[in-house]
C-alpha atoms as a PDB file:
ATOM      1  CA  UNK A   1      10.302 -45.561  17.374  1.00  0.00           C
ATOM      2  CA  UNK A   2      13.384 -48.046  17.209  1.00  0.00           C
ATOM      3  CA  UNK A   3      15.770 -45.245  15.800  1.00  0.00           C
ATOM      4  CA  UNK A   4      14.180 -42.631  18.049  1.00  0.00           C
ATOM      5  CA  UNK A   5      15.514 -44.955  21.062  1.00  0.00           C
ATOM      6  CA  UNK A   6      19.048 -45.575  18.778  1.00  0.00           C
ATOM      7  CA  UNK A   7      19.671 -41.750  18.088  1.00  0.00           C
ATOM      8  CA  UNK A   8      18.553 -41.235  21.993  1.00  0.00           C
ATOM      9  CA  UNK A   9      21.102 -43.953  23.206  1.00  0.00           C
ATOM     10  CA  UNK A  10      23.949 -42.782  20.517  1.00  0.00           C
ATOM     11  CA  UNK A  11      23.573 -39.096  22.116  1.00  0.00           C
ATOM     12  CA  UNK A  12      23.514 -40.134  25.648  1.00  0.00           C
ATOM     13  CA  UNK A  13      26.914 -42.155  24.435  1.00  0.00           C
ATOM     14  CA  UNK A  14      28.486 -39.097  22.898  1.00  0.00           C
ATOM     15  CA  UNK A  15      27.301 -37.018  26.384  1.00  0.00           C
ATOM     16  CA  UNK A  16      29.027 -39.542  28.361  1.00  0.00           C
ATOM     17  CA  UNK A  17      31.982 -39.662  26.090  1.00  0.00           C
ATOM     18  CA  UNK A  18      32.178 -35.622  26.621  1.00  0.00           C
ATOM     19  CA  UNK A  19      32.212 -35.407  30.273  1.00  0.00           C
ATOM     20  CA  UNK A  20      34.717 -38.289  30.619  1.00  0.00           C
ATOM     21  CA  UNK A  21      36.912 -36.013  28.491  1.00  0.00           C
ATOM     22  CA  UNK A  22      35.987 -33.025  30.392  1.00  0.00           C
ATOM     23  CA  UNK A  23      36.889 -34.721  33.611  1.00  0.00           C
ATOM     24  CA  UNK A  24      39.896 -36.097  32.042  1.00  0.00           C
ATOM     25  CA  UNK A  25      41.433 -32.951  31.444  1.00  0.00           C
ATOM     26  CA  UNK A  26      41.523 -31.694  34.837  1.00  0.00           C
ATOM     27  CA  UNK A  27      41.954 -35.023  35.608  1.00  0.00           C
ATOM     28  CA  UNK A  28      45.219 -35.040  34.499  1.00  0.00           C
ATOM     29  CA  UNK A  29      46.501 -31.417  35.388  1.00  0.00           C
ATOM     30  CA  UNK A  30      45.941 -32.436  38.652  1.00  0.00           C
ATOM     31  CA  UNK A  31      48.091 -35.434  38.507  1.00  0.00           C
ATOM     32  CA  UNK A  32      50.703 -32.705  36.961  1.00  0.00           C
ATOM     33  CA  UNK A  33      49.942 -30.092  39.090  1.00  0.00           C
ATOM     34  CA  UNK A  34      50.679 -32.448  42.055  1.00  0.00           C
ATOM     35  CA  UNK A  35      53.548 -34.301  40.614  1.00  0.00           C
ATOM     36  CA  UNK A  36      51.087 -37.439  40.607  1.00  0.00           C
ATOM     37  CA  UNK A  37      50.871 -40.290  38.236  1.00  0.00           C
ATOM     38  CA  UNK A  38      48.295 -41.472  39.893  1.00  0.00           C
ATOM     39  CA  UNK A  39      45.157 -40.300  42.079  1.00  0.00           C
ATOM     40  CA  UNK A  40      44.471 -42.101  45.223  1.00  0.00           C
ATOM     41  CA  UNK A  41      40.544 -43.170  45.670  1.00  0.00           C
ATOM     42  CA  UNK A  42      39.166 -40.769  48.255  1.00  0.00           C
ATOM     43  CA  UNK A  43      41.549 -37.855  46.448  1.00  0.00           C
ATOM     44  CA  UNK A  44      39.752 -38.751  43.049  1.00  0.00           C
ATOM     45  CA  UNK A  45      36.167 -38.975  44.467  1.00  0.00           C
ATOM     46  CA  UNK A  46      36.989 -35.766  45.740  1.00  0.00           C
ATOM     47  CA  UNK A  47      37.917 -34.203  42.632  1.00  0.00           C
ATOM     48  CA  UNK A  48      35.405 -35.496  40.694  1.00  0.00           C
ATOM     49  CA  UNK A  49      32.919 -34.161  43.220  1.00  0.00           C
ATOM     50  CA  UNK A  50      34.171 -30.705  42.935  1.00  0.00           C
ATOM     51  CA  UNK A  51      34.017 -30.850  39.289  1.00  0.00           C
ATOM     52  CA  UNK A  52      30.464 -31.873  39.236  1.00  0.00           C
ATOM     53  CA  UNK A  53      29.271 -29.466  41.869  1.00  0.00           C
ATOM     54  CA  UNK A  54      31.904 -26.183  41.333  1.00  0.00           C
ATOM     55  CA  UNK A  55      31.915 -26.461  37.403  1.00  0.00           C
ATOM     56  CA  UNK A  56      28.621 -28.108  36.729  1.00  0.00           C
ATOM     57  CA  UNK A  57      27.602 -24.975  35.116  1.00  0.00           C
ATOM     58  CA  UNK A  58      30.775 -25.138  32.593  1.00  0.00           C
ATOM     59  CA  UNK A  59      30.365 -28.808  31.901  1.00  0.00           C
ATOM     60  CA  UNK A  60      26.803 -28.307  30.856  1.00  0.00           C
ATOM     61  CA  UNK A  61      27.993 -25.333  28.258  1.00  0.00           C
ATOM     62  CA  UNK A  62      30.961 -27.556  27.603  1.00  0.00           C
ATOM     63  CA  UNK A  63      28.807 -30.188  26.712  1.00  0.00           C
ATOM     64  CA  UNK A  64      26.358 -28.575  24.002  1.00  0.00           C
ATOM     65  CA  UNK A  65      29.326 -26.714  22.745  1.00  0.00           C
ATOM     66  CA  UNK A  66      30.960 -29.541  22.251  1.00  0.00           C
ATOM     67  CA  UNK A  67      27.884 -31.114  20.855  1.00  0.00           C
ATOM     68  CA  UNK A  68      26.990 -28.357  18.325  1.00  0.00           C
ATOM     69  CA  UNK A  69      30.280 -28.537  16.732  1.00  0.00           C
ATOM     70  CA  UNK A  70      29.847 -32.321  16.287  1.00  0.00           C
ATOM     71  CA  UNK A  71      26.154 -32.325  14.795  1.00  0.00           C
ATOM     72  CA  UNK A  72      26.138 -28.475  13.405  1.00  0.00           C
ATOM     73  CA  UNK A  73      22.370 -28.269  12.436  1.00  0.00           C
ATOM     74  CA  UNK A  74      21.364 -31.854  13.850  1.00  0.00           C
ATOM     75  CA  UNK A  75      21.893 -30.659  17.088  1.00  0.00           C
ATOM     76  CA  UNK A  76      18.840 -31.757  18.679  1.00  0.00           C
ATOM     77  CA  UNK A  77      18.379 -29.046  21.904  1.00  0.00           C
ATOM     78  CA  UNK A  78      15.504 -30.789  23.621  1.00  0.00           C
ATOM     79  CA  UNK A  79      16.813 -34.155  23.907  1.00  0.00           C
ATOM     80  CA  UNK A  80      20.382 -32.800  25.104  1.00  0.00           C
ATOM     81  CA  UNK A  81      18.805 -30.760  27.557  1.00  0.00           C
ATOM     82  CA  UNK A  82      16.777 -33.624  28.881  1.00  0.00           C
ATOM     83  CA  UNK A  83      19.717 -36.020  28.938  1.00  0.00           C
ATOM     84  CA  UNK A  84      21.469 -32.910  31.076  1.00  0.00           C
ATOM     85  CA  UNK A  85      19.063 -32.429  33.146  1.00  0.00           C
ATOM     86  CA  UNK A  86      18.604 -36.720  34.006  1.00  0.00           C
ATOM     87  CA  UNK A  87      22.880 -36.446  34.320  1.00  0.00           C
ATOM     88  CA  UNK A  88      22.186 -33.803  36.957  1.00  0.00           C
ATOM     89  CA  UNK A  89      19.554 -35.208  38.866  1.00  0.00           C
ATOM     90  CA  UNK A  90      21.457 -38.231  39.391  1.00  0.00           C
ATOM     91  CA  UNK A  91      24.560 -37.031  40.047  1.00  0.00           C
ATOM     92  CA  UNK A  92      25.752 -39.753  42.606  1.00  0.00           C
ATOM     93  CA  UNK A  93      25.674 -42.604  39.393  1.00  0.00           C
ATOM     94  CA  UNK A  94      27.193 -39.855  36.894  1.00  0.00           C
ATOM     95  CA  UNK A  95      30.000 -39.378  39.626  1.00  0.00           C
ATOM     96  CA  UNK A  96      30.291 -43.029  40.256  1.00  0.00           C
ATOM     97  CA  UNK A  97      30.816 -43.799  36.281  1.00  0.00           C
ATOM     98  CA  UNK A  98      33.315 -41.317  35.509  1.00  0.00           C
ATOM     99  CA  UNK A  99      35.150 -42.282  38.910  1.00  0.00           C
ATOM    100  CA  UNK A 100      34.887 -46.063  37.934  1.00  0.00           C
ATOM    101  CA  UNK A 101      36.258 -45.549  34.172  1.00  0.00           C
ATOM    102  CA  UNK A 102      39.307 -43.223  35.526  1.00  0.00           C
ATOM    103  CA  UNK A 103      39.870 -46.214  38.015  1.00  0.00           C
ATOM    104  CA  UNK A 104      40.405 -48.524  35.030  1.00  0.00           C
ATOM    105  CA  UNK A 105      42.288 -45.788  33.012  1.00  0.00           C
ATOM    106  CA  UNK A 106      44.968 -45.603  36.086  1.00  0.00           C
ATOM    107  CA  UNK A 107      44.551 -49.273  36.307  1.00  0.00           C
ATOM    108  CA  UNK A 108      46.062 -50.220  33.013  1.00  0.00           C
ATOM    109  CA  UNK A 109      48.040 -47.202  33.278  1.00  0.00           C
ATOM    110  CA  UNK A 110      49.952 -48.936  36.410  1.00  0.00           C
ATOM    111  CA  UNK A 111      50.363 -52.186  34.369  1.00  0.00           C
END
């Protein structure tokens, strides 16, 4: 049961770590698209929010594309697909943690 909850919490980790990326990347083409270095709040949230609701659809194939590279034949479908679907569902505390950890990024950026 204990490594059930470990390989459950490590893949949730490696989700998180993939959409951070993901939202990274545009992210930052915006800030050289615009001729930014950095992205004011309400502009971010904004972004963010359009990533998550325009390009949900290419995060989520991002995601397990990203995944089955990573674990080839360990790829476990179900749980990824349930962690997806949770990340989804929730989408005002997924929003509000990539938002928060591109905060800090800029953050010590600035400094």
């Amino acid at each position: 049961m204990e490594n059930n909850q470990e390989n459950s919490n490590n893949l949730a980790g490696m989700i998180r770590d993939i959409t951070l990326y993901y939202v990274k990347f545009y992210y930052d083409n915006y800030l050289k698209e615009n001729n930014k270095t950095i992205i004011e709040e309400q502009e971010l949230k904004n972004l963010i929010d359009n990533i998550y609701e325009v390009k949900q659809k290419d995060l989520r194939q991002y995601i397990r594309d990203t995944l089955k590279s990573n674990l080839k034949e360990q790829y476990p479908r179900m749980a990824v697909e349930n962690i997806l679907s949770e990340m989804f569902q929730d989408k005002t505390y997924a929003k509000q943690r990539v938002y928060e950890e591109i905060i800090n990024y800029q953050n010590v950026k600035q400094n």
